[in-house]
N, C-alpha and C. Protein backbone atom coordinates (compact mmCIF):
# COMPACT_ATOMS: atom_id res chain seq x y z
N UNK A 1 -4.03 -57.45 -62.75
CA UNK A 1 -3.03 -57.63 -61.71
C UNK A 1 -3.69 -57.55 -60.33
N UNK A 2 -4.54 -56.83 -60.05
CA UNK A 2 -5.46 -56.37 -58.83
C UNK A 2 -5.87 -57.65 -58.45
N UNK A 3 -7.11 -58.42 -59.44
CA UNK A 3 -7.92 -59.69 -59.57
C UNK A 3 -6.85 -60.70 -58.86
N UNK A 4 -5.53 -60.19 -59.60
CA UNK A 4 -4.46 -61.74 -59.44
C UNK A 4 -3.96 -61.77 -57.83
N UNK A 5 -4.09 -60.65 -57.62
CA UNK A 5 -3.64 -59.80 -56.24
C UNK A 5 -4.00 -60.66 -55.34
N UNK A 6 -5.78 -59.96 -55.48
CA UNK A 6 -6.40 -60.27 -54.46
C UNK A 6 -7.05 -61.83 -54.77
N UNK A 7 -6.29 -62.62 -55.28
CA UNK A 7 -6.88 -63.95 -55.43
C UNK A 7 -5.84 -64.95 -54.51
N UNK A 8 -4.73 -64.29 -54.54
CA UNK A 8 -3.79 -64.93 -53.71
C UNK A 8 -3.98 -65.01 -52.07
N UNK A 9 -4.25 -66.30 -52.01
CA UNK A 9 -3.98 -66.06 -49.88
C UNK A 9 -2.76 -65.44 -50.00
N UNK A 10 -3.28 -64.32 -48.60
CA UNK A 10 -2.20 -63.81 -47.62
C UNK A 10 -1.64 -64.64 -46.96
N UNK A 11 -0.59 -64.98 -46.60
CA UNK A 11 0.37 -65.90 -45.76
C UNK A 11 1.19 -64.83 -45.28
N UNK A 12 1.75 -65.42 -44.40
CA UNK A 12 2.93 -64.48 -43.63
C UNK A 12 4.15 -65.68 -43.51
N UNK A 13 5.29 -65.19 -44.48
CA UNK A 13 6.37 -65.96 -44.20
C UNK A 13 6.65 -66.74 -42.22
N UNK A 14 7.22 -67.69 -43.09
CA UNK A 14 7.43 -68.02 -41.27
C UNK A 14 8.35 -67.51 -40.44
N UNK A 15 9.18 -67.57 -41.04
CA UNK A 15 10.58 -65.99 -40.35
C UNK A 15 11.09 -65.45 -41.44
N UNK A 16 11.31 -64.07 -40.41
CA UNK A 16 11.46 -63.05 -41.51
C UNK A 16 12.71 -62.16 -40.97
N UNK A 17 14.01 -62.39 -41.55
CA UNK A 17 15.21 -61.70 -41.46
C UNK A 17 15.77 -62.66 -40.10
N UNK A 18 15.39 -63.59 -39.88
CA UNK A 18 15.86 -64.96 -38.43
C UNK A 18 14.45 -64.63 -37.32
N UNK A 19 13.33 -63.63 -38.03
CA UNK A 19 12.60 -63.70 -36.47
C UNK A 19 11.68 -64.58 -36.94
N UNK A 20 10.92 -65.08 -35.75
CA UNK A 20 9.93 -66.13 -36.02
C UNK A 20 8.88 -65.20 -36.08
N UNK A 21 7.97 -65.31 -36.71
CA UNK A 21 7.04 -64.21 -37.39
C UNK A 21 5.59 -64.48 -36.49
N UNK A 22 5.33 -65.94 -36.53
CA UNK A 22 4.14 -66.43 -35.57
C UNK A 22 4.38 -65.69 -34.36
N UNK A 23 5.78 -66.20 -33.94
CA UNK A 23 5.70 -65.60 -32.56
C UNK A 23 5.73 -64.21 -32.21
N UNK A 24 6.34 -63.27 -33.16
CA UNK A 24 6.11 -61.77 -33.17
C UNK A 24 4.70 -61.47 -33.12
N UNK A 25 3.59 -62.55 -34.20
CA UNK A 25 2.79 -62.23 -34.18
C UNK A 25 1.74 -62.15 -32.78
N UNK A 26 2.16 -63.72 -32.24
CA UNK A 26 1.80 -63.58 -30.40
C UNK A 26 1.88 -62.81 -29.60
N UNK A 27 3.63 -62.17 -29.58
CA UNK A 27 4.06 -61.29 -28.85
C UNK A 27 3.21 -60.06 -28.75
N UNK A 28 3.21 -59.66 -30.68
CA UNK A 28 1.84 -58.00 -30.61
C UNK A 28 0.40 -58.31 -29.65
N UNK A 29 -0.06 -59.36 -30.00
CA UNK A 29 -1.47 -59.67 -29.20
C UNK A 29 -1.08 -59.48 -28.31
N UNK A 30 -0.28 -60.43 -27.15
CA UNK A 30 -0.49 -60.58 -26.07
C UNK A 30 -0.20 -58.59 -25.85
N UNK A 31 1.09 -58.18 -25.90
CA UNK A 31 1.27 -56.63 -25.82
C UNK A 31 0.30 -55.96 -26.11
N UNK A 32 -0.56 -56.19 -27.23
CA UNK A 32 -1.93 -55.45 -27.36
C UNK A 32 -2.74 -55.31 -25.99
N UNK A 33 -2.75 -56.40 -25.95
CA UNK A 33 -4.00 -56.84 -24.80
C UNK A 33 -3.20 -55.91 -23.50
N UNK A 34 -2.06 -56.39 -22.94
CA UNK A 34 -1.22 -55.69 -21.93
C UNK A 34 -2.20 -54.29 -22.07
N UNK A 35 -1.55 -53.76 -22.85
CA UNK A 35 -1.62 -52.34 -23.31
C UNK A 35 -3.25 -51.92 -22.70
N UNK A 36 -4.19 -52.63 -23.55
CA UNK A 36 -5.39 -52.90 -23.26
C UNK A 36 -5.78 -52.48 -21.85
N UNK A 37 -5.33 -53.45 -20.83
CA UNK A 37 -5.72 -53.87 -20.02
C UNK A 37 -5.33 -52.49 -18.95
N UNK A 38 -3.90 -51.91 -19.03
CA UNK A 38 -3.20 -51.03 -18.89
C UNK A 38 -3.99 -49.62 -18.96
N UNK A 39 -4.59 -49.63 -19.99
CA UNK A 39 -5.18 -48.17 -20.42
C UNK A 39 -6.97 -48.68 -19.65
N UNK A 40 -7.74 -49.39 -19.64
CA UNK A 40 -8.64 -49.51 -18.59
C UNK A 40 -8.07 -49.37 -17.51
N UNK A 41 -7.12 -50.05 -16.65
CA UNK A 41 -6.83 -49.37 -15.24
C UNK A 41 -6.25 -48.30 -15.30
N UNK A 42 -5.71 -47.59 -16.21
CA UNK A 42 -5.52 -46.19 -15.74
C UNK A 42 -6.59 -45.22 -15.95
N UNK A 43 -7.56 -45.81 -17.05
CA UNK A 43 -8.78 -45.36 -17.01
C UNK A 43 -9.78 -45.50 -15.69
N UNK A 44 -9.82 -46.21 -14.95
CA UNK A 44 -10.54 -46.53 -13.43
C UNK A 44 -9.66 -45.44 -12.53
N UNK A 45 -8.24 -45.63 -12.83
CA UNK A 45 -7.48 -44.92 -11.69
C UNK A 45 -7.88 -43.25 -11.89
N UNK A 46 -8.06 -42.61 -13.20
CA UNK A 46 -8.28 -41.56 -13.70
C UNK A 46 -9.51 -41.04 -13.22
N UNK A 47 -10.49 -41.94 -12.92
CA UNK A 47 -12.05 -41.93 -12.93
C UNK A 47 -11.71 -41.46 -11.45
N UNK A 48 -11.35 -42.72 -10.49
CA UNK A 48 -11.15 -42.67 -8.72
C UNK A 48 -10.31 -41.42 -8.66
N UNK A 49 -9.41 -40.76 -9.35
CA UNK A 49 -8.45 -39.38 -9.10
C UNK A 49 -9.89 -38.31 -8.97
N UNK A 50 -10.41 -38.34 -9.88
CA UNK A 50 -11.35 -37.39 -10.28
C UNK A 50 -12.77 -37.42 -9.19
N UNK A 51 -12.92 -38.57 -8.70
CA UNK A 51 -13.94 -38.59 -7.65
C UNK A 51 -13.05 -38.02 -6.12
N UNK A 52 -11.81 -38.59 -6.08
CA UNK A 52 -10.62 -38.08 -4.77
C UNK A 52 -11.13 -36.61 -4.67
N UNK A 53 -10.58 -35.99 -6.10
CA UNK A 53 -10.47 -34.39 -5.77
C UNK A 53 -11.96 -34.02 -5.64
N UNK A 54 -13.23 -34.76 -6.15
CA UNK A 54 -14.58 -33.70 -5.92
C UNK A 54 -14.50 -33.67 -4.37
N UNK A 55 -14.72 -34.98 -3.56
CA UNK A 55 -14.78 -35.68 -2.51
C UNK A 55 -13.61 -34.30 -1.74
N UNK A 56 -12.60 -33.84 -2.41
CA UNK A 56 -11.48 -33.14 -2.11
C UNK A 56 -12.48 -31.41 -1.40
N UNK A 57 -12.89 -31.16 -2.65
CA UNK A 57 -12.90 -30.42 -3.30
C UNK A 57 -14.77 -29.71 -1.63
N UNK A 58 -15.14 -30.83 -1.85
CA UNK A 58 -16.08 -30.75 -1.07
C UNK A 58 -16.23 -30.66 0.14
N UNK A 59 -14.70 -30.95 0.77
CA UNK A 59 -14.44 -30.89 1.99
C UNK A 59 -13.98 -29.55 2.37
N UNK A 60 -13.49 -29.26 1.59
CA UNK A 60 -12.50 -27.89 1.39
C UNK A 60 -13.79 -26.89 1.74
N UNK A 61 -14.95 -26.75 1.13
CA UNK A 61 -16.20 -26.23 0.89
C UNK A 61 -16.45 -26.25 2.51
N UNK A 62 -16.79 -27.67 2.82
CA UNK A 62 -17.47 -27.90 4.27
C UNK A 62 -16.57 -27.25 5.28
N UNK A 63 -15.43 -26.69 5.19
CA UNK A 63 -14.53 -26.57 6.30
C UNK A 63 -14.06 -25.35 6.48
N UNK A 64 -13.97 -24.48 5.08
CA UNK A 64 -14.66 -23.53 4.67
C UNK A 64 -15.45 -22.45 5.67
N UNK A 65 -17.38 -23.62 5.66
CA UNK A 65 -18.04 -23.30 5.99
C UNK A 65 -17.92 -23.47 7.81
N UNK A 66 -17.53 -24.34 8.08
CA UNK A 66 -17.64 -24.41 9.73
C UNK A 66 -16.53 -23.75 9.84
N UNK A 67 -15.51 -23.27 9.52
CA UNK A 67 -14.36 -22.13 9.81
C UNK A 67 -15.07 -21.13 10.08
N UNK A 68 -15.75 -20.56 8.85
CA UNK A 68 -16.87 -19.37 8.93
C UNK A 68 -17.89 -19.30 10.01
N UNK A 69 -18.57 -20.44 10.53
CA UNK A 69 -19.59 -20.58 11.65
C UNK A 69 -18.37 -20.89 12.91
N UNK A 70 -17.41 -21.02 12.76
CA UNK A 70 -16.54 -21.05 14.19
C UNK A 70 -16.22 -19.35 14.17
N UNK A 71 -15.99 -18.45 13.24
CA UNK A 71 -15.45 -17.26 13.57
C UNK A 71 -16.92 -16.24 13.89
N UNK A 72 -17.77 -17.06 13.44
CA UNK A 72 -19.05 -16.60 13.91
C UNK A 72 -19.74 -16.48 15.32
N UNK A 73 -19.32 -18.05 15.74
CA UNK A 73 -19.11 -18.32 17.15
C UNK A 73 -18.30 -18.05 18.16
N UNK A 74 -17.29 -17.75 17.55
CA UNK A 74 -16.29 -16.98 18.38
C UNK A 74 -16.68 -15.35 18.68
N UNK A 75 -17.43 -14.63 17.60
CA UNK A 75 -17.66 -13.41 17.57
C UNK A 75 -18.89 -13.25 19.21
N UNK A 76 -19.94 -14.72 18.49
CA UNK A 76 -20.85 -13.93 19.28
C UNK A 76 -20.56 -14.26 20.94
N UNK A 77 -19.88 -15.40 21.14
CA UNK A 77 -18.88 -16.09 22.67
C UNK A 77 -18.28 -14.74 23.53
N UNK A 78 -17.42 -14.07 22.18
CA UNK A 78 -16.75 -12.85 22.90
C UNK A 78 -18.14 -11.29 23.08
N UNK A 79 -18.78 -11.54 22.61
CA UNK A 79 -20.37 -10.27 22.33
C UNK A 79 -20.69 -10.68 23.93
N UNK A 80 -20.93 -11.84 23.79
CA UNK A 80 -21.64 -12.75 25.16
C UNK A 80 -20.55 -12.75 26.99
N UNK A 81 -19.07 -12.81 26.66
CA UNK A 81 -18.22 -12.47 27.58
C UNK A 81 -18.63 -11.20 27.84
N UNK A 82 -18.82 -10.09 27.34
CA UNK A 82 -18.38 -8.88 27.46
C UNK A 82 -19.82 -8.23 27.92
N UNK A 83 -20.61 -9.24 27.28
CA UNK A 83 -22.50 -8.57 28.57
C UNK A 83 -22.56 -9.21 29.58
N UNK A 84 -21.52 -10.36 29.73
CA UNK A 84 -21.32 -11.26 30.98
C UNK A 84 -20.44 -10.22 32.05
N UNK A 85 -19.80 -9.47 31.47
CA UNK A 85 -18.43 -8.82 32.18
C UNK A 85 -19.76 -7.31 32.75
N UNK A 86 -20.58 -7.11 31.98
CA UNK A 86 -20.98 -5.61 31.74
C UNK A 86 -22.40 -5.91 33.13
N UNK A 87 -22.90 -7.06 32.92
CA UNK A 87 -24.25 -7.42 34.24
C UNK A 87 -23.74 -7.57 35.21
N UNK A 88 -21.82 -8.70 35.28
CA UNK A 88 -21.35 -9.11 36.48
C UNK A 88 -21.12 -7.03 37.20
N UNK A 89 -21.02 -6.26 36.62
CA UNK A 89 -20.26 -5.59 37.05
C UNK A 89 -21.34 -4.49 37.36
N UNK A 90 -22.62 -4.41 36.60
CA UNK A 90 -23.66 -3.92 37.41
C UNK A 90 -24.05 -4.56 38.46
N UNK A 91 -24.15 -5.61 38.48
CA UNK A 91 -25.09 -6.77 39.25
C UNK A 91 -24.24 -5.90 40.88
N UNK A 92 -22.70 -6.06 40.69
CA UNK A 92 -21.61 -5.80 41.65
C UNK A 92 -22.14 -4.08 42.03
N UNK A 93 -22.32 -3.46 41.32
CA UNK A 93 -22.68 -2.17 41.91
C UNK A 93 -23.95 -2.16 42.32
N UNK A 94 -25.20 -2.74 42.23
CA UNK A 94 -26.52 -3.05 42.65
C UNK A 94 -25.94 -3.34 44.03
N UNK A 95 -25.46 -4.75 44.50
CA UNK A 95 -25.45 -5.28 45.40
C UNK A 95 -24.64 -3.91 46.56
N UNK A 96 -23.42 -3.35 46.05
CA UNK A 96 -23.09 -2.69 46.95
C UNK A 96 -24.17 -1.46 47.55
N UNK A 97 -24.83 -1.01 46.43
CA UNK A 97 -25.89 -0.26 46.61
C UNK A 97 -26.81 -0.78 47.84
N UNK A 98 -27.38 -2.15 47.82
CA UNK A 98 -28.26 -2.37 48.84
C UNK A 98 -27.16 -2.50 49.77
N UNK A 99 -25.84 -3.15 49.90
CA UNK A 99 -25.31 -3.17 51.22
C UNK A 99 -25.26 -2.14 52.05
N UNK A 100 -25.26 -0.95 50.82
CA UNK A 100 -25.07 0.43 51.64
C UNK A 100 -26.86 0.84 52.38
N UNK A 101 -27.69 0.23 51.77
CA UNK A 101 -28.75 0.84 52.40
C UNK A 101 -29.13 -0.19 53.40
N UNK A 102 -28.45 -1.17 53.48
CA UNK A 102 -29.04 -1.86 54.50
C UNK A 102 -28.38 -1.75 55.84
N UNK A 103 -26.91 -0.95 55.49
CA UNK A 103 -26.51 -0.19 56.99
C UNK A 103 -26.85 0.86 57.26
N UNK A 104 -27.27 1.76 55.86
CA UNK A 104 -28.04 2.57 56.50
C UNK A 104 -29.35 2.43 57.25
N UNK A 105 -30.15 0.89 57.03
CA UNK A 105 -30.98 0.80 57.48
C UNK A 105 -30.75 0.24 58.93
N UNK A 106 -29.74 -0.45 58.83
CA UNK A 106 -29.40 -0.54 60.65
C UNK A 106 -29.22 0.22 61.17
N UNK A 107 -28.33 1.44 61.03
CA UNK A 107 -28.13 2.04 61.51
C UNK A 107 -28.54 2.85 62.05
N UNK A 108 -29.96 3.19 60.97
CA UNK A 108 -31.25 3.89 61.60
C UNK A 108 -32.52 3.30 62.58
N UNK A 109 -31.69 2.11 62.35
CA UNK A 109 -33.19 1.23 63.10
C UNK A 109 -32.29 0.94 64.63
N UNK A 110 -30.75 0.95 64.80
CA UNK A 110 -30.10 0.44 66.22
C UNK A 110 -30.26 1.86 67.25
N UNK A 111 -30.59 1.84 68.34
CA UNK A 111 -30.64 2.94 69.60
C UNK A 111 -29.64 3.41 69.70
């Protein structure tokens, strides 16, 4: 029965229950292929998601890091105000210092 089986061509009725069977059969291909074609671009789109977030992922890192070198810079800006504030304000008592000796020096030097 096997032998007799497999001695027979396969055929595929031509319609089957009113459908046209060729054309079902078209319809699967072409839908195959769809499908196909479908699952490579979401495969590319999957790939480009996954490069988005490193690309993401790396920025996050870099910004991160210059956040960190801005609060760094900010630290040493305000270190730097405050020896700016600390010389302006010697510098200011120096100067009054010589103003004072330089009336005392007139004063000792006028008749």
């Amino acid at each position: 029965l096997k032998a007799e089986l497999e001695s027979r061509p396969c055929t595929a009725p031509a319609s089957f229950d009113g459908v046209d069977v060729a054309q079902l059969m078209e319809d699967h291909k072409f839908l195959d292929m769809k499908f196909r074609n479908a699952t490579a671009i979401a495969d590319t789109n999957r790939q480009t998601v996954m490069e988005l977030l490193d690309k993401i992922n790396t920025y996050e890192v870099s910004l991160a890091s210059s956040e960190a070198k801005g609060k760094s810079l900010e630290e040493e800006i305000t270190k730097l105000n405050f020896q700016l504030v600390e010389v302006s304000s010697s510098t200011q008592l120096k100067i009054m210092e010589l103003e004072s000796q330089l009336q005392n020096i007139s004063f000792l030097s006028s008749p």
